[in-house]
Protein backbone atom coordinates (compact mmCIF):
# COMPACT_ATOMS: atom_id res chain seq x y z
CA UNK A 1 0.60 11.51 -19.36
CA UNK A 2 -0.07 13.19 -15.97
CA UNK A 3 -1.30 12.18 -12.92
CA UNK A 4 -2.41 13.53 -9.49
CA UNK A 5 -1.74 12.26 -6.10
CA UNK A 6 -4.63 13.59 -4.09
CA UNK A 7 -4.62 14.29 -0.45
CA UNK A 8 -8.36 13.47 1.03
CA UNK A 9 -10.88 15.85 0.24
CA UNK A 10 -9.88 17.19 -3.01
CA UNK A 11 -11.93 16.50 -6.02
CA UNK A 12 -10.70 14.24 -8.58
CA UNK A 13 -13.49 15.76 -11.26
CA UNK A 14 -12.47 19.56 -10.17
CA UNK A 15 -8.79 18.99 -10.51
CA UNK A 16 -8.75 17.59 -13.83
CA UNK A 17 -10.61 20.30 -14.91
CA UNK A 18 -8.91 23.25 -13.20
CA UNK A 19 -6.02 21.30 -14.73
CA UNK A 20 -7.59 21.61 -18.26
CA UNK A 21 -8.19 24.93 -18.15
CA UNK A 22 -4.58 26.08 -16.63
CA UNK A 23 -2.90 24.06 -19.60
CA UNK A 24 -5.74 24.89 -22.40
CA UNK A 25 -5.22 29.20 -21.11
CA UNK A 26 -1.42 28.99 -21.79
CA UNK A 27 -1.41 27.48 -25.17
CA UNK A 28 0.49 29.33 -27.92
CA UNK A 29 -1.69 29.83 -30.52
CA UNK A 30 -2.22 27.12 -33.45
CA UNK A 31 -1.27 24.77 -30.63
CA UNK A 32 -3.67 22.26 -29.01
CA UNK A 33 -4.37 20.25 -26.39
CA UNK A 34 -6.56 16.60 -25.80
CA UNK A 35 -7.37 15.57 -22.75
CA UNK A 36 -8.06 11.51 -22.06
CA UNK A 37 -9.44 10.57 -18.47
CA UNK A 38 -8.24 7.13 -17.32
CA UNK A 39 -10.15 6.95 -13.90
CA UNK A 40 -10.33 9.28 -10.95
CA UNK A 41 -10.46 8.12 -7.64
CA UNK A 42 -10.92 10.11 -4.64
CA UNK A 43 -7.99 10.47 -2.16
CA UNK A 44 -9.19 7.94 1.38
CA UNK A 45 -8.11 8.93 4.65
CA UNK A 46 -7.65 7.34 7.77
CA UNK A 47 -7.81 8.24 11.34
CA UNK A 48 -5.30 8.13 13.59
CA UNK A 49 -7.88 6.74 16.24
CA UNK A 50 -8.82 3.87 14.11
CA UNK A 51 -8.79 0.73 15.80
CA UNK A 52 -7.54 -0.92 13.12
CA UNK A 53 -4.63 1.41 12.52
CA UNK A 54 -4.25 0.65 16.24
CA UNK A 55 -4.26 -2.98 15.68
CA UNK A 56 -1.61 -2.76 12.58
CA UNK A 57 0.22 -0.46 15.06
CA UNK A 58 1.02 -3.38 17.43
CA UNK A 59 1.23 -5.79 14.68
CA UNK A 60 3.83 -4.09 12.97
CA UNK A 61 5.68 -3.00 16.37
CA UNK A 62 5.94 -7.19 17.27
CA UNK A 63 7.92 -7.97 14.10
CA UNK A 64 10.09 -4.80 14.09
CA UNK A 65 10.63 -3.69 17.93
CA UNK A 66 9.79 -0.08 17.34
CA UNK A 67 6.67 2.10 16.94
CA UNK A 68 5.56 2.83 13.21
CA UNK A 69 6.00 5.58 11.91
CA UNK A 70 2.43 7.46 10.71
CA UNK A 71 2.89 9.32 7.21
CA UNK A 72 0.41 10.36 4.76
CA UNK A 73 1.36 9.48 1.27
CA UNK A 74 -0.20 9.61 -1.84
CA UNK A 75 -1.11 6.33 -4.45
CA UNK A 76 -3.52 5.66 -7.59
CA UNK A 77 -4.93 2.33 -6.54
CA UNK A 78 -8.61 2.56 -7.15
CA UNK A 79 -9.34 -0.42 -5.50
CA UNK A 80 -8.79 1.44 -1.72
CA UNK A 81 -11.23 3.41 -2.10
CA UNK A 82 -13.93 1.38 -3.35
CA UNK A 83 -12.65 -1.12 -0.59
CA UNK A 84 -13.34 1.35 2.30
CA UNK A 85 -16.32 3.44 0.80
CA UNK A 86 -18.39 -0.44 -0.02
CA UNK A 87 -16.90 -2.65 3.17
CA UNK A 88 -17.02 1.15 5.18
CA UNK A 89 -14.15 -0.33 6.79
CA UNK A 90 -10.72 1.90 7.08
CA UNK A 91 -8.32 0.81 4.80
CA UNK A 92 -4.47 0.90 4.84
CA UNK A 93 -1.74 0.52 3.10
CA UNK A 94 1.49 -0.33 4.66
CA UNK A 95 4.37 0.24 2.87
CA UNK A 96 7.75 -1.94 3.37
CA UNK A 97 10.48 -0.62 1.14
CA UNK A 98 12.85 1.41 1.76
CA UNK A 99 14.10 5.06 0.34
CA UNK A 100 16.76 3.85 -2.22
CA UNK A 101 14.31 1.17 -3.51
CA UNK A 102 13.39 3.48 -6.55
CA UNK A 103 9.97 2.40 -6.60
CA UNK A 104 8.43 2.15 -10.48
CA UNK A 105 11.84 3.15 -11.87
CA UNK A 106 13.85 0.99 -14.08
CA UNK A 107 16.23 0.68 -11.37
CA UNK A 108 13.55 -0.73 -8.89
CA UNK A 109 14.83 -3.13 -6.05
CA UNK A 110 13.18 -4.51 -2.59
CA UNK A 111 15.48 -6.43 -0.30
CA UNK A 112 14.49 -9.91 0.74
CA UNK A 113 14.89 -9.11 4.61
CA UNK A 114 11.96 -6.07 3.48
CA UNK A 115 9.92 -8.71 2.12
CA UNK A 116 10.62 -11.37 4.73
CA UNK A 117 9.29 -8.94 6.91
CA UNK A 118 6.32 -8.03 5.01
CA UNK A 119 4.95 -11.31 5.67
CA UNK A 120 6.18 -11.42 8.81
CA UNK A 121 4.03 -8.13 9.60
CA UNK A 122 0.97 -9.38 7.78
CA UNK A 123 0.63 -12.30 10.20
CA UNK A 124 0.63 -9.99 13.02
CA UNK A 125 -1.22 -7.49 11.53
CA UNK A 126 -3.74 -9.80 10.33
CA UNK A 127 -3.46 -11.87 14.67
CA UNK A 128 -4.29 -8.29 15.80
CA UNK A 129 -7.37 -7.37 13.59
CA UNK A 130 -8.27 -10.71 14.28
CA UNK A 131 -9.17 -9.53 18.22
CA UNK A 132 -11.35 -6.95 17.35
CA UNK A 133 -13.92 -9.18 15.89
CA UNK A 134 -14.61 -12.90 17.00
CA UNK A 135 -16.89 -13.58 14.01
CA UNK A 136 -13.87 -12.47 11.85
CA UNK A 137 -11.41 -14.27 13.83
CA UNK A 138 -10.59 -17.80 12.59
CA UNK A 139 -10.76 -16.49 8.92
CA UNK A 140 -7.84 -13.65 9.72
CA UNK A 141 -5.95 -16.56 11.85
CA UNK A 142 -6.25 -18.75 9.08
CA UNK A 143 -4.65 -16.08 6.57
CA UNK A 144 -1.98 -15.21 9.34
CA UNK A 145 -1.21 -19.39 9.09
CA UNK A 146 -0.78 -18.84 5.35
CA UNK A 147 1.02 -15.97 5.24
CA UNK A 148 3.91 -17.72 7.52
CA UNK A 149 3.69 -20.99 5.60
CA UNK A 150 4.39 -18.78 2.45
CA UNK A 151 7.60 -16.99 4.31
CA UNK A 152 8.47 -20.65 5.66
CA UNK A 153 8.39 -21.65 1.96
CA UNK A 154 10.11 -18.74 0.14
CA UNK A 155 13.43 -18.82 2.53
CA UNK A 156 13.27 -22.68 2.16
CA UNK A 157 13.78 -21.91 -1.63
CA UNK A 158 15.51 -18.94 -1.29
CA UNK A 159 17.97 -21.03 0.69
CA UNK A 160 18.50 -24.15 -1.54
CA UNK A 161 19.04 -21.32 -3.92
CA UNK A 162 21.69 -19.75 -1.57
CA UNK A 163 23.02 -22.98 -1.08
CA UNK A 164 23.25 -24.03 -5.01
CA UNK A 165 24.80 -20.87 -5.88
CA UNK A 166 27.55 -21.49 -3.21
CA UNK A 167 28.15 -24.86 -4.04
CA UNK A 168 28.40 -24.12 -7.66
């Protein structure tokens, strides 16, 4: 199996072919090669003027004290793009792991303070979006509200847990 992570502006169709055609010229001969398609999704992009990247910006600067830092980063999550190209709305992905996590590996971990903080940063993400739009704003305040009822509730277990473990 192979995949691409596109950057924006390259063609999913023209890569999988060029890729075809690279693999299917160096073949030794009486060899062969199939090619299955799965999907291909176009790489999105997102501006660095966005107002909603600005908005996430302060969000995400609230719950950790610091600016956030800007990369570009590759994914396969087709969803994105059919989020931003039908809503025509920027869409972003904010990631909250850190280097060692081995993401998709067998070894995979994420840190409870990382999550903690996810949800921390997706009720002020979601407080900030919220004041770009007034006819959008109770709805994103009432999924901030959620999204800190949920942290409330997973250290509550996450502490009886704690607790249990230390009694025990």
């Amino acid at each position: 199996k192979v995949s691409f992570r596109l950057v924006s502006r390259q063609n999913p169709e023209k890569i999988a072919a060029a890729f075809a055609q690279f693999v299917q010229a160096r073949l030794p001969s009486g060899c062969r090669a199939v090619f299955e398609t799965h999907g291909v999704n176009p790489a999105i992009e997102v501006s660095e003027h966005s107002r909603y990247l600005t908005a996430a910006s302060r969000g995400l600067q609230s719950v950790f004290a610091k600016e956030p830092l800007l990369i570009g980063t590759g994914g396969s999550i087709p969803a994105v793009g059919a989020i931003q190209r039908i809503l025509g709305m920027d869409c972003l992905l904010v990631g909250f792991g850190l280097d060692d996590d081995c993401v998709h590996s067998p070894n995979e971990k994420f840190e409870l303070e990382c999550y903690r903080n996810s949800i921390r940063s997706q009720a002020t993400i979601l407080h900030e979006l919220a004041q770009l739009s007034r006819d959008q704003a109770r709805w994103l305040t009432e999924q901030a509200v959620i999204a800190m009822q949920h942290l409330a509730a997973f250290d509550r277990r996450h502490h009886r847990r704690k607790s249990g473990q230390q009694r025990g």
